[in-house]
Protein backbone atom coordinates (compact mmCIF):
# COMPACT_ATOMS: atom_id res chain seq x y z
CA UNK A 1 11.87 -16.93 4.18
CA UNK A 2 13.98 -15.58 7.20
CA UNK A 3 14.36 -12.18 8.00
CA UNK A 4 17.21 -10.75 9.77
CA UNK A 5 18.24 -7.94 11.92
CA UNK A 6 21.62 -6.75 11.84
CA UNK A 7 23.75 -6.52 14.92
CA UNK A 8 26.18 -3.68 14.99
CA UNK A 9 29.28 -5.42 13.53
CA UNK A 10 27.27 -7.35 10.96
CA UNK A 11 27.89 -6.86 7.20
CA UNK A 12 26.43 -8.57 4.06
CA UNK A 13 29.17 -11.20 4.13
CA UNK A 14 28.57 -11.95 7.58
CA UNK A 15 24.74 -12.32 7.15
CA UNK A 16 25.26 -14.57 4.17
CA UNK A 17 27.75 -16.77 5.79
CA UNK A 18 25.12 -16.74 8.76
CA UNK A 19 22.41 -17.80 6.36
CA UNK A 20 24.33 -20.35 4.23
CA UNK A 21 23.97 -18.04 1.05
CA UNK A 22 25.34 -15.38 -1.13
CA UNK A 23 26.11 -11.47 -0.83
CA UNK A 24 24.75 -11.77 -4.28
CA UNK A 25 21.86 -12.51 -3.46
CA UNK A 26 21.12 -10.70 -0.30
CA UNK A 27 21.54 -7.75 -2.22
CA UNK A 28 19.63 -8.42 -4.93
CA UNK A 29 16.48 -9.72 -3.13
CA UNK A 30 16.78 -7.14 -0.98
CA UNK A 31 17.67 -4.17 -3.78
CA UNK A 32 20.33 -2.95 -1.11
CA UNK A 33 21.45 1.11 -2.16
CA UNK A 34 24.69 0.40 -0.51
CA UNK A 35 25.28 -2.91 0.21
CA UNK A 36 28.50 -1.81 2.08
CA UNK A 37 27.12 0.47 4.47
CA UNK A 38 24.28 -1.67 6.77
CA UNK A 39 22.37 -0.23 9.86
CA UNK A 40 22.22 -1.44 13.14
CA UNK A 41 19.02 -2.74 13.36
CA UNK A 42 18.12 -3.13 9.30
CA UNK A 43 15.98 -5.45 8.12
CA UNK A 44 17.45 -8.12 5.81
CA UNK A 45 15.10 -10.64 4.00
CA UNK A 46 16.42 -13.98 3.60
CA UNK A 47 14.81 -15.87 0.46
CA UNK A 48 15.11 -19.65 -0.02
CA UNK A 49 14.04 -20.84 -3.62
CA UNK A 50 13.40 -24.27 -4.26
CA UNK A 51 14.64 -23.57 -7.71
CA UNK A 52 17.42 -21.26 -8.57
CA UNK A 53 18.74 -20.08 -12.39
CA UNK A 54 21.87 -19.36 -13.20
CA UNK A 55 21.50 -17.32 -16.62
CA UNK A 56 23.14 -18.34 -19.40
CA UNK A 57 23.84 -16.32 -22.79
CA UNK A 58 20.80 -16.29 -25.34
CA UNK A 59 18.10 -16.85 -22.45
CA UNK A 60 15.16 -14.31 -22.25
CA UNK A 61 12.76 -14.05 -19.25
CA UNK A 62 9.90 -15.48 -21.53
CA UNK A 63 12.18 -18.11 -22.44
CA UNK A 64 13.41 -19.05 -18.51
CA UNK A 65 9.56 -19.10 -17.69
CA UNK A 66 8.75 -20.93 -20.14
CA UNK A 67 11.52 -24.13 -19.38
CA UNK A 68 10.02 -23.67 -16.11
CA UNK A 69 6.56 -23.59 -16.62
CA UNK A 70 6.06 -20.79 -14.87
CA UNK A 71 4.74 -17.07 -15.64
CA UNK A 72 6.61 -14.17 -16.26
CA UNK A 73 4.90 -12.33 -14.01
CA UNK A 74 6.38 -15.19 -11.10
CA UNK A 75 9.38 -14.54 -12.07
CA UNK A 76 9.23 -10.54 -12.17
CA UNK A 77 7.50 -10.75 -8.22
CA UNK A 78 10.32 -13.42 -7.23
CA UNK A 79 12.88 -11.45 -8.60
CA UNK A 80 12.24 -7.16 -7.58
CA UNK A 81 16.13 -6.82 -8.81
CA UNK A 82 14.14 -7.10 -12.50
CA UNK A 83 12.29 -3.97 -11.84
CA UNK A 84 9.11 -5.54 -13.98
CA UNK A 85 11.47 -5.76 -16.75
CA UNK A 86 12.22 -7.95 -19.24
CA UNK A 87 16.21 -7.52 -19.15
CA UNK A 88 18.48 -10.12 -18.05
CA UNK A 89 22.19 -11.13 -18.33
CA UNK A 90 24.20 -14.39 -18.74
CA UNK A 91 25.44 -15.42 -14.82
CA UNK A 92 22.63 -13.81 -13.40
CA UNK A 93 21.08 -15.86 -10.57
CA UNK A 94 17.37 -15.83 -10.84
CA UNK A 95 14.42 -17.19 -7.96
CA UNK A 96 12.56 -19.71 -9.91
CA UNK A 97 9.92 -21.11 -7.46
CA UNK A 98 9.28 -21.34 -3.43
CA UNK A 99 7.77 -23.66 -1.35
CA UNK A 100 3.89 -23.34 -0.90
CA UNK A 101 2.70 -20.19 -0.16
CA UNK A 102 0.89 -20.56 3.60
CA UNK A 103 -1.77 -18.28 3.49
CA UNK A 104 -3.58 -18.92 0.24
CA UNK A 105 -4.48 -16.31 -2.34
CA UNK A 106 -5.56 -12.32 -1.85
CA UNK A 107 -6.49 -9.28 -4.08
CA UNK A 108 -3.88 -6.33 -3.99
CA UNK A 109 -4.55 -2.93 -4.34
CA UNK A 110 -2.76 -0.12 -4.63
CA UNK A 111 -2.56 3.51 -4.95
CA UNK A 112 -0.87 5.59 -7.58
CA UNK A 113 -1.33 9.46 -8.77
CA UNK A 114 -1.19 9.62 -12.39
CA UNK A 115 1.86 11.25 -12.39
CA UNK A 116 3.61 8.58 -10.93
CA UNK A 117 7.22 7.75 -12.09
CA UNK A 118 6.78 4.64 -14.36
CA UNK A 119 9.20 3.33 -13.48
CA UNK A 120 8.82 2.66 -9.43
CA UNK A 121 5.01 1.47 -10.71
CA UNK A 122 6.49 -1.02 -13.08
CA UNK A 123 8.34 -2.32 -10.26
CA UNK A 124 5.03 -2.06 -7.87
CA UNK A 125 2.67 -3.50 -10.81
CA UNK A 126 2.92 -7.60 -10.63
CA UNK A 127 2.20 -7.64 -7.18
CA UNK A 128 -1.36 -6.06 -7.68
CA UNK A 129 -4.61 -7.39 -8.23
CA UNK A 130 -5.75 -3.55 -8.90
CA UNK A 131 -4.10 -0.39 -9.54
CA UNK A 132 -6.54 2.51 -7.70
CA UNK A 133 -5.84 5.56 -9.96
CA UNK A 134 -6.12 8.61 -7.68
CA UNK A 135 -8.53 10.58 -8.03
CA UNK A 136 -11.30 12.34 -9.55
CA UNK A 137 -13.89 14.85 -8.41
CA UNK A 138 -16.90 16.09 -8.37
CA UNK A 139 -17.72 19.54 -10.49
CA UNK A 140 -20.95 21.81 -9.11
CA UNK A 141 -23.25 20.16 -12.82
CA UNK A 142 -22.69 16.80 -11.34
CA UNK A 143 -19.61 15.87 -14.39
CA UNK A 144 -16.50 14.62 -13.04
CA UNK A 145 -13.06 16.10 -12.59
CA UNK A 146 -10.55 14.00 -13.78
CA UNK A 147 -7.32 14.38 -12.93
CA UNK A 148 -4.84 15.34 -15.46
CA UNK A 149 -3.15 12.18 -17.51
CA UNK A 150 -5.69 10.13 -15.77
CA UNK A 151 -6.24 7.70 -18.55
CA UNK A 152 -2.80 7.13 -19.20
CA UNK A 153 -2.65 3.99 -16.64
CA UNK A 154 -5.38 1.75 -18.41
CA UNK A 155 -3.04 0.34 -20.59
CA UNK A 156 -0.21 0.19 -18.46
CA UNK A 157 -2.47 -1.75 -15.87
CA UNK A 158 -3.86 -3.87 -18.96
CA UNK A 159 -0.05 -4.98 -19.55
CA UNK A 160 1.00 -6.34 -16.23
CA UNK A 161 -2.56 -8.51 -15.94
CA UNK A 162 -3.85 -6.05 -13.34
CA UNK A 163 -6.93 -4.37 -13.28
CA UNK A 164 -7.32 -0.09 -13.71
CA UNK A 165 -10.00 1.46 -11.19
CA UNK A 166 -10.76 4.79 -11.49
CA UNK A 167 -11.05 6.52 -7.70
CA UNK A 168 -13.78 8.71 -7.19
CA UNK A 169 -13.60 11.44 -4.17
CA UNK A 170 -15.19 14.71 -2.29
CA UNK A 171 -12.86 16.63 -4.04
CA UNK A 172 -14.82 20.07 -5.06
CA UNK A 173 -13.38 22.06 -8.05
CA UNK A 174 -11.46 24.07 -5.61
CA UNK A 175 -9.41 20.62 -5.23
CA UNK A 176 -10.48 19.98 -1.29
CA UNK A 177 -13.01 17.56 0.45
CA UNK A 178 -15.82 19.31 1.23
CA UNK A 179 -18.63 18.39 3.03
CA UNK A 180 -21.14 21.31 0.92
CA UNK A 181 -20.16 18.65 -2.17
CA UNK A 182 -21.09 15.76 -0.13
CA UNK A 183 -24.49 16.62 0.97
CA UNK A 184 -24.66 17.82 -2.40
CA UNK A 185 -24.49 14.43 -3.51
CA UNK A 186 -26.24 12.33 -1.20
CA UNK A 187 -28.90 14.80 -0.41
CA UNK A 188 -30.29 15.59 -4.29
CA UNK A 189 -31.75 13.27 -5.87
CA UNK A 190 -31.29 15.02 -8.98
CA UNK A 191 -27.76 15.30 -8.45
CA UNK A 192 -26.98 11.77 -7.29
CA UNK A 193 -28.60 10.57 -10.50
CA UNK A 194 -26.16 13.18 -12.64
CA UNK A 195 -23.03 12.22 -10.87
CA UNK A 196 -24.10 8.77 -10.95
CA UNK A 197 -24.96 8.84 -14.75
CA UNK A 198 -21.39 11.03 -15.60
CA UNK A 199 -19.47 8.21 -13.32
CA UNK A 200 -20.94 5.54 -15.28
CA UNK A 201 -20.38 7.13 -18.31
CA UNK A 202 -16.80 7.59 -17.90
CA UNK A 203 -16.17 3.97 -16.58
CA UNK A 204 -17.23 2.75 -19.63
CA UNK A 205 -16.11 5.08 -22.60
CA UNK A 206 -12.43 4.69 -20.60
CA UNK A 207 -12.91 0.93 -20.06
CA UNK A 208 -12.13 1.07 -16.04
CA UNK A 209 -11.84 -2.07 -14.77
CA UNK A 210 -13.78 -0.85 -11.11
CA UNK A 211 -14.72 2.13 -9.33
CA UNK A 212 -13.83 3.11 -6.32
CA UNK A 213 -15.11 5.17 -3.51
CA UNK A 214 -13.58 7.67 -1.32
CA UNK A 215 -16.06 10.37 -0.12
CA UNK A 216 -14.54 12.17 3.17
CA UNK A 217 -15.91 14.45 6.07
CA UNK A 218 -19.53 12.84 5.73
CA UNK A 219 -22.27 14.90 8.22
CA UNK A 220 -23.47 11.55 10.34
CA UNK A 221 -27.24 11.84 9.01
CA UNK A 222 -25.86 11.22 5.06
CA UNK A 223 -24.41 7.46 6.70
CA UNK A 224 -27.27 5.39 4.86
CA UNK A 225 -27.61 7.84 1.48
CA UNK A 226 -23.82 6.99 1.16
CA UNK A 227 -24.13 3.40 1.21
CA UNK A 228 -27.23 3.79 -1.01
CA UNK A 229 -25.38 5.97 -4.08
CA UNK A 230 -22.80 2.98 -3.60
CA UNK A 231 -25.27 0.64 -4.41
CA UNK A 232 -26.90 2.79 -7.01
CA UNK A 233 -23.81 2.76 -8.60
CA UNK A 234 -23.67 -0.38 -8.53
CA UNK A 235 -26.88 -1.67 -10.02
CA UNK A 236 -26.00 1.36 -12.54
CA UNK A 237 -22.80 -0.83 -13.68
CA UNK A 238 -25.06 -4.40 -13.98
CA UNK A 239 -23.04 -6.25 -11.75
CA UNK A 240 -20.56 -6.05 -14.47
CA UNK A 241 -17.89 -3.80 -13.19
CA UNK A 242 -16.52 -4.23 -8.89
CA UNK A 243 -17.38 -1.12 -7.16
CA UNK A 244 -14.93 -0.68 -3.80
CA UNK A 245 -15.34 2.02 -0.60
CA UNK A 246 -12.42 3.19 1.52
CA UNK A 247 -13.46 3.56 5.34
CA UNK A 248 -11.97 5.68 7.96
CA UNK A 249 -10.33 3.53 10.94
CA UNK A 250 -12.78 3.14 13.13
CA UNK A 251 -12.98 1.16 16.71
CA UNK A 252 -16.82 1.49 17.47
CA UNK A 253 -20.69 2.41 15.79
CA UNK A 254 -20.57 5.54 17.90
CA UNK A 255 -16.95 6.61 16.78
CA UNK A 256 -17.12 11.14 17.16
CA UNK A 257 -15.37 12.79 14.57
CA UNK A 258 -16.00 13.78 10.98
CA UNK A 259 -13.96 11.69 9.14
CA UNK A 260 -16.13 8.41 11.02
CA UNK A 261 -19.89 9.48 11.82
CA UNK A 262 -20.74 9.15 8.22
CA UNK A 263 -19.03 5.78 7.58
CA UNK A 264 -21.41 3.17 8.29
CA UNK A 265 -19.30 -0.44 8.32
CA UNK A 266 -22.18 -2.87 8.15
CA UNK A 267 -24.09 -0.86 5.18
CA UNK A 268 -20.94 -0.08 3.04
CA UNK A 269 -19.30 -3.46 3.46
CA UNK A 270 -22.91 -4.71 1.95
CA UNK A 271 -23.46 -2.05 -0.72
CA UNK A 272 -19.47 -2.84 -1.98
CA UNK A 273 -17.61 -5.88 -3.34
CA UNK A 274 -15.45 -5.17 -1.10
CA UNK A 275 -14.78 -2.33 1.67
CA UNK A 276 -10.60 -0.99 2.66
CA UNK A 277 -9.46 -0.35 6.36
CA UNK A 278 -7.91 2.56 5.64
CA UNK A 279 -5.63 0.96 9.01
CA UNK A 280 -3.32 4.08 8.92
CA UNK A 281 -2.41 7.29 10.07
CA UNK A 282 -2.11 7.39 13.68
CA UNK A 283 0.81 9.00 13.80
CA UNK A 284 0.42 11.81 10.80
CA UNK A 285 1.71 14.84 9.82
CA UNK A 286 0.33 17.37 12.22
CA UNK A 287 0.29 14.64 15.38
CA UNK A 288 2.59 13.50 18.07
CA UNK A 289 5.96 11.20 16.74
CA UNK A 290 4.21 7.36 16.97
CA UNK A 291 3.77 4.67 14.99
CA UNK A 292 1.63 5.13 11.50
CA UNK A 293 -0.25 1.93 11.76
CA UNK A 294 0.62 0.26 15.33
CA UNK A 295 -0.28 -2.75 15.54
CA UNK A 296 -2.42 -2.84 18.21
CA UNK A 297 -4.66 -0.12 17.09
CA UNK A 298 -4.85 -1.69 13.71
CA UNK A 299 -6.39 -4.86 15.82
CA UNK A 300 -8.57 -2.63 17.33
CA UNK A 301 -10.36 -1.22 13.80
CA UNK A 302 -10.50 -4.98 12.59
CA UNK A 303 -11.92 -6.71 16.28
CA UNK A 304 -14.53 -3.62 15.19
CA UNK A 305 -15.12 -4.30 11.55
CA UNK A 306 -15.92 -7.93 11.66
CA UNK A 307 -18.80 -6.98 14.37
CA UNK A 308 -20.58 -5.45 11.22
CA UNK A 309 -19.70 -7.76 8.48
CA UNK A 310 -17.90 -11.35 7.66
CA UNK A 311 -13.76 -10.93 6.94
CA UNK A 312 -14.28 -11.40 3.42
CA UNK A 313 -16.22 -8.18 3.09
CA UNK A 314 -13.11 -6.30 3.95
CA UNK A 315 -9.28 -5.54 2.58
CA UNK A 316 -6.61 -4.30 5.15
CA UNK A 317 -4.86 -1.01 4.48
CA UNK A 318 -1.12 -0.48 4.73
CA UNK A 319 0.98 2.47 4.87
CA UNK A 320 3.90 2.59 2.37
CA UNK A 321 5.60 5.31 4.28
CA UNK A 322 7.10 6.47 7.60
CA UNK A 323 7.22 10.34 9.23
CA UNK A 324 10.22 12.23 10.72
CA UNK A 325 9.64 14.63 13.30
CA UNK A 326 12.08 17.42 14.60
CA UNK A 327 12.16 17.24 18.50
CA UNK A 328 10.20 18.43 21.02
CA UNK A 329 6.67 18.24 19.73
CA UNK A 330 4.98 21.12 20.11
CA UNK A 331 1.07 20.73 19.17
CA UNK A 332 -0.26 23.52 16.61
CA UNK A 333 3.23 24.03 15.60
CA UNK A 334 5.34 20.91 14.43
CA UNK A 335 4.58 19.34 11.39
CA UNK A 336 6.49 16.22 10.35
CA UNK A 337 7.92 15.32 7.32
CA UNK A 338 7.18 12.17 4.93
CA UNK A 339 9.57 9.96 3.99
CA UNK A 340 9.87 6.23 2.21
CA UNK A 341 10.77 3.48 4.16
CA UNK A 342 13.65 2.83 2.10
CA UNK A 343 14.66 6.41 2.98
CA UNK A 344 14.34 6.13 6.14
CA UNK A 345 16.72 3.23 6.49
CA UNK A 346 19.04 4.98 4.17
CA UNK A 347 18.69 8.22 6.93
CA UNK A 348 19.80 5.69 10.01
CA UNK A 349 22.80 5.29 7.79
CA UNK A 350 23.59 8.67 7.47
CA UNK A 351 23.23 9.59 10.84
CA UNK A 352 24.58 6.46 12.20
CA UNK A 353 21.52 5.80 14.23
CA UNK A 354 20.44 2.24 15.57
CA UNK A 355 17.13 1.20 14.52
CA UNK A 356 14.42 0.04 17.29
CA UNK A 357 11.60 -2.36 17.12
CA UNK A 358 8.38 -1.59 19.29
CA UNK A 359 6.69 -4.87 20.19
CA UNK A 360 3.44 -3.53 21.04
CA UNK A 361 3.20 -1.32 17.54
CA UNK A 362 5.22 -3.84 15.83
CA UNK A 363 7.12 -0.99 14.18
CA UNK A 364 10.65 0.25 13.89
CA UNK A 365 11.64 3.46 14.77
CA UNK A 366 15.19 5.19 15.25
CA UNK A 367 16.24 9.05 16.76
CA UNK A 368 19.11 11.24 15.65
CA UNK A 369 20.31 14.77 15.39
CA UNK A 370 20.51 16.96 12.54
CA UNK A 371 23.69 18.13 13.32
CA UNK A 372 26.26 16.97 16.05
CA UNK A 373 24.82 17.38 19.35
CA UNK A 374 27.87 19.56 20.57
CA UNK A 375 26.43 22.53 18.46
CA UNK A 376 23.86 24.96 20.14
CA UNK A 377 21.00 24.76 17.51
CA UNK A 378 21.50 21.08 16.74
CA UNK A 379 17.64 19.68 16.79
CA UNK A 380 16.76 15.89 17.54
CA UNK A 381 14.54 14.14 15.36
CA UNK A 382 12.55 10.89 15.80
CA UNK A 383 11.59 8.60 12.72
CA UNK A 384 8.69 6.02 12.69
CA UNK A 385 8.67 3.96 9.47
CA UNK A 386 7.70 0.19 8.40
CA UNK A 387 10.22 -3.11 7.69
CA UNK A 388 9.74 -6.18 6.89
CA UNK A 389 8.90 -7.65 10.44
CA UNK A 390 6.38 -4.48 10.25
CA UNK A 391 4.79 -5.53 7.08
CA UNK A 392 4.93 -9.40 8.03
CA UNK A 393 2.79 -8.50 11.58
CA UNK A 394 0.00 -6.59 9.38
CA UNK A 395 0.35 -9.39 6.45
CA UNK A 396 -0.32 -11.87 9.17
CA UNK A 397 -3.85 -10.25 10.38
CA UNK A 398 -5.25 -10.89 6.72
CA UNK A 399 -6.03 -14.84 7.28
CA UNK A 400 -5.99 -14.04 10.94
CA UNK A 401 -9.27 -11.88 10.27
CA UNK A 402 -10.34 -13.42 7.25
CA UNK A 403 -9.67 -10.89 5.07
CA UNK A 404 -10.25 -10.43 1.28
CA UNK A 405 -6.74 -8.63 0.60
CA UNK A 406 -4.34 -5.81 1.31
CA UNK A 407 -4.71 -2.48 0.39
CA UNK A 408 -1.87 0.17 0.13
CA UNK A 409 -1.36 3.47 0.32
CA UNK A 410 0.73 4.27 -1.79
CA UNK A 411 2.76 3.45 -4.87
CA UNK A 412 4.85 6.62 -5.09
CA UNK A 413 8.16 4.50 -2.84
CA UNK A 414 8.91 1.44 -4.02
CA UNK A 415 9.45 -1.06 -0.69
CA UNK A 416 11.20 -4.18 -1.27
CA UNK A 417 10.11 -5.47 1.86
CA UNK A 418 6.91 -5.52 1.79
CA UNK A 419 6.52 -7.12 -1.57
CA UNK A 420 8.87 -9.56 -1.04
CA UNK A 421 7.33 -10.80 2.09
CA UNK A 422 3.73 -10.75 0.66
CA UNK A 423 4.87 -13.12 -1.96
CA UNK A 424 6.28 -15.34 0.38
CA UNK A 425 3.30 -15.75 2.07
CA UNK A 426 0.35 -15.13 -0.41
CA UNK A 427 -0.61 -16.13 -3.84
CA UNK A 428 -1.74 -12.62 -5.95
CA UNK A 429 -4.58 -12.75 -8.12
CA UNK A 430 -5.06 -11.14 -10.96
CA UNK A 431 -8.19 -10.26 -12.69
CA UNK A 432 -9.74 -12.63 -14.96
């Protein structure tokens, strides 16, 4: 795998006869919108299979993997021009197998509302290990909330070999985190043992495949009687069923904030099988225009985390999505707007705007105006996104930290490049 940033000038053709390959297949591995309109700075990946199929008429994918001895599921992740389906067509050229994969074999996780379109999550689903179905709450009795057509991804999970895990929150029945619900929880033992009894319940009349947990805006003195209910939960399930936590970014023990103090590192990553660095949102919707995960700061939360537990305890988070903001800042009163990555390149397009990399965020970026700048109210806007350099500099910290896998955040975008450099350089497993 190469990956390439266009030069202004540069078009498919050029690239490919740069490479030694096809348009064809640029644009296919890449699922290029408009293949004849490129940005200056775009992100191209360059695949190199060891074997390559040329279709031919009466083949099916079950039948291709199976003169190849491989899955279907290898071909669907080698291939995201199939879309997870199972339709192909005589001439097509298909990615069979690549060399070794370097770094080994993760779990994948991802995120996905219930209402997601099925069809970007068919695409999204055989590159998981997990599909983290988002989310249910807590009602005032202790029951759970779930969310509407919450159920309806078990089976869908089942299909692609990747297991369903329902994703338990501080959501109140007024539909926000509260802290009242939290204490709530960890503070009653009464209540603890109802939410924990409903939660069980419900894994196992649905048949959930995991649990996990995302309690928010924890008071600091409810840090231990979080990582307890964890475990209760736990021992509640036998062992049987993986229970997860999502942590808040933090760089030190005595981190301030709300969204930290009650997120103890060492005593979730212990009470879990296995703890997410939810390694995202520095540059958000109400903040200053910056990076969304930069690199550096990302380092920062995992040189922390593996001061409280080993690698393995831990999965790194990744942002699928970028922010535009309108230009100047003005804090209290902007408020960005979110945007796929795939968008975002499709924006520099538009606007004709060259793409930057910064080195020490390891993220692109690009700036533009709404209108053209000769008009009085035209506004300037700044975009912060991830490519595939972006996604191979976070891939690259999971055996760099020792890591357990990659979380993301979330499925709603599909993002070419990151899957198709993750299975370049990791073997995905799937549940037993």
């Amino acid at each position: 795998m190469r990956i390439c940033t266009t030069a202004r000038g540069d078009t498919v053709f050029s690239v490919a006869r740069q490479f030694g390959t096809t348009p064809s297949r640029i644009i296919a591995d890449n699922l290029l919108p408009d293949p004849e309109r490129l940005a200056v700075g775009e992100d191209l990946v360059i695949l190199e299979p060891e074997v390559l199929h040329v279709v031919s008429g009466g083949e099916t994918l079950t039948s291709v993997a199976a003169r190849y001895g491989v899955s279907v599921g290898e071909l669907w992740r080698n291939n995201p021009i199939l879309d997870g389906g199972d339709f192909i067509y005589p001439g097509e050229e298909l990615n069979i197998s690549f060399g070794p994969r370097p770094f080994g074999e993760i779990e994948v996780s991802g995120y996905a509302y219930p209402w997601i379109d099925r069809e970007t999550l068919l695409r999204s689903l055989p590159y998981l290990s997990r599909l983290m179905v988002f989310s249910w709450g807590i009602r005032d009795d202790g029951e759970l909330i779930p969310p509407p057509g919450g159920t309806e991804l078990i089976p869908l999970a089942r299909r692609y070999g990747v297991s369903p895990v329902l994703t338990l929150t501080s959501l109140s029945e007024r539909g926000t985190f509260s802290s009242e619900l939290v204490e709530a929880v960890l503070g009653d033992p009464d209540f603890t043992a109802r939410v924990t009894d409903s939660l069980v319940r419900t894994v196992r009349a649905e048949g959930w495949g995991g649990v996990d947990m995302d309690f928010e805006y924890i008071p600091a003195q409810y840090a231990g009687a979080y990582a307890e209910f964890i475990r209760g939960v736990r021992n509640a399930l036998d062992g049987e069923i993986p229970v997860y936590v999502s942590l808040a970014p933090k760089t030190s023990a005595g981190q301030e904030g709300l969204l930290y103090r009650g997120h103890d590192y060492g005593l979730l990553a212990d009470a879990s099988d296995d703890a997410l660095l939810m390694t995202y949102e520095w540059g958000y919707t109400y903040g200053p225009p910056m990076a969304v995960a930069p690199l550096n700061e990302v380092r920062r939360v995992a040189d922390y985390a593996l001061t409280e537990a080993e690698g393995s305890a831990y999965s790194l988070g990744y942002p699928n999505y970028g922010y535009d903001w309108a230009l100047p800042y003005v804090q209290g009163e902007s408020r960005a707007r979110t945007l796929g990555n795939v968008e975002a390149v499709r924006l520099a397009v538009e606007k004709r705007a060259e793409i930057q990399f910064d080195s020490r965020a390891a993220s692109p970026f690009f700036t533009y105006w709404d209108r053209p700048r000769t008009y009085s109210d035209a506004v300037e806007h700044i975009v912060w996104f991830e490519n595939a350099r972006s996604a191979e500099a976070k891939l690259r910290l999971i055996p760099e930290y020792g890591f357990a896998g990659l979380g993301v955040w979330n499925l709603r975008r599909f993002f070419p490049g990151l899957w198709t450099v993750l299975n370049q350089l990791f073997t995905i497993s799937k549940p037993g």
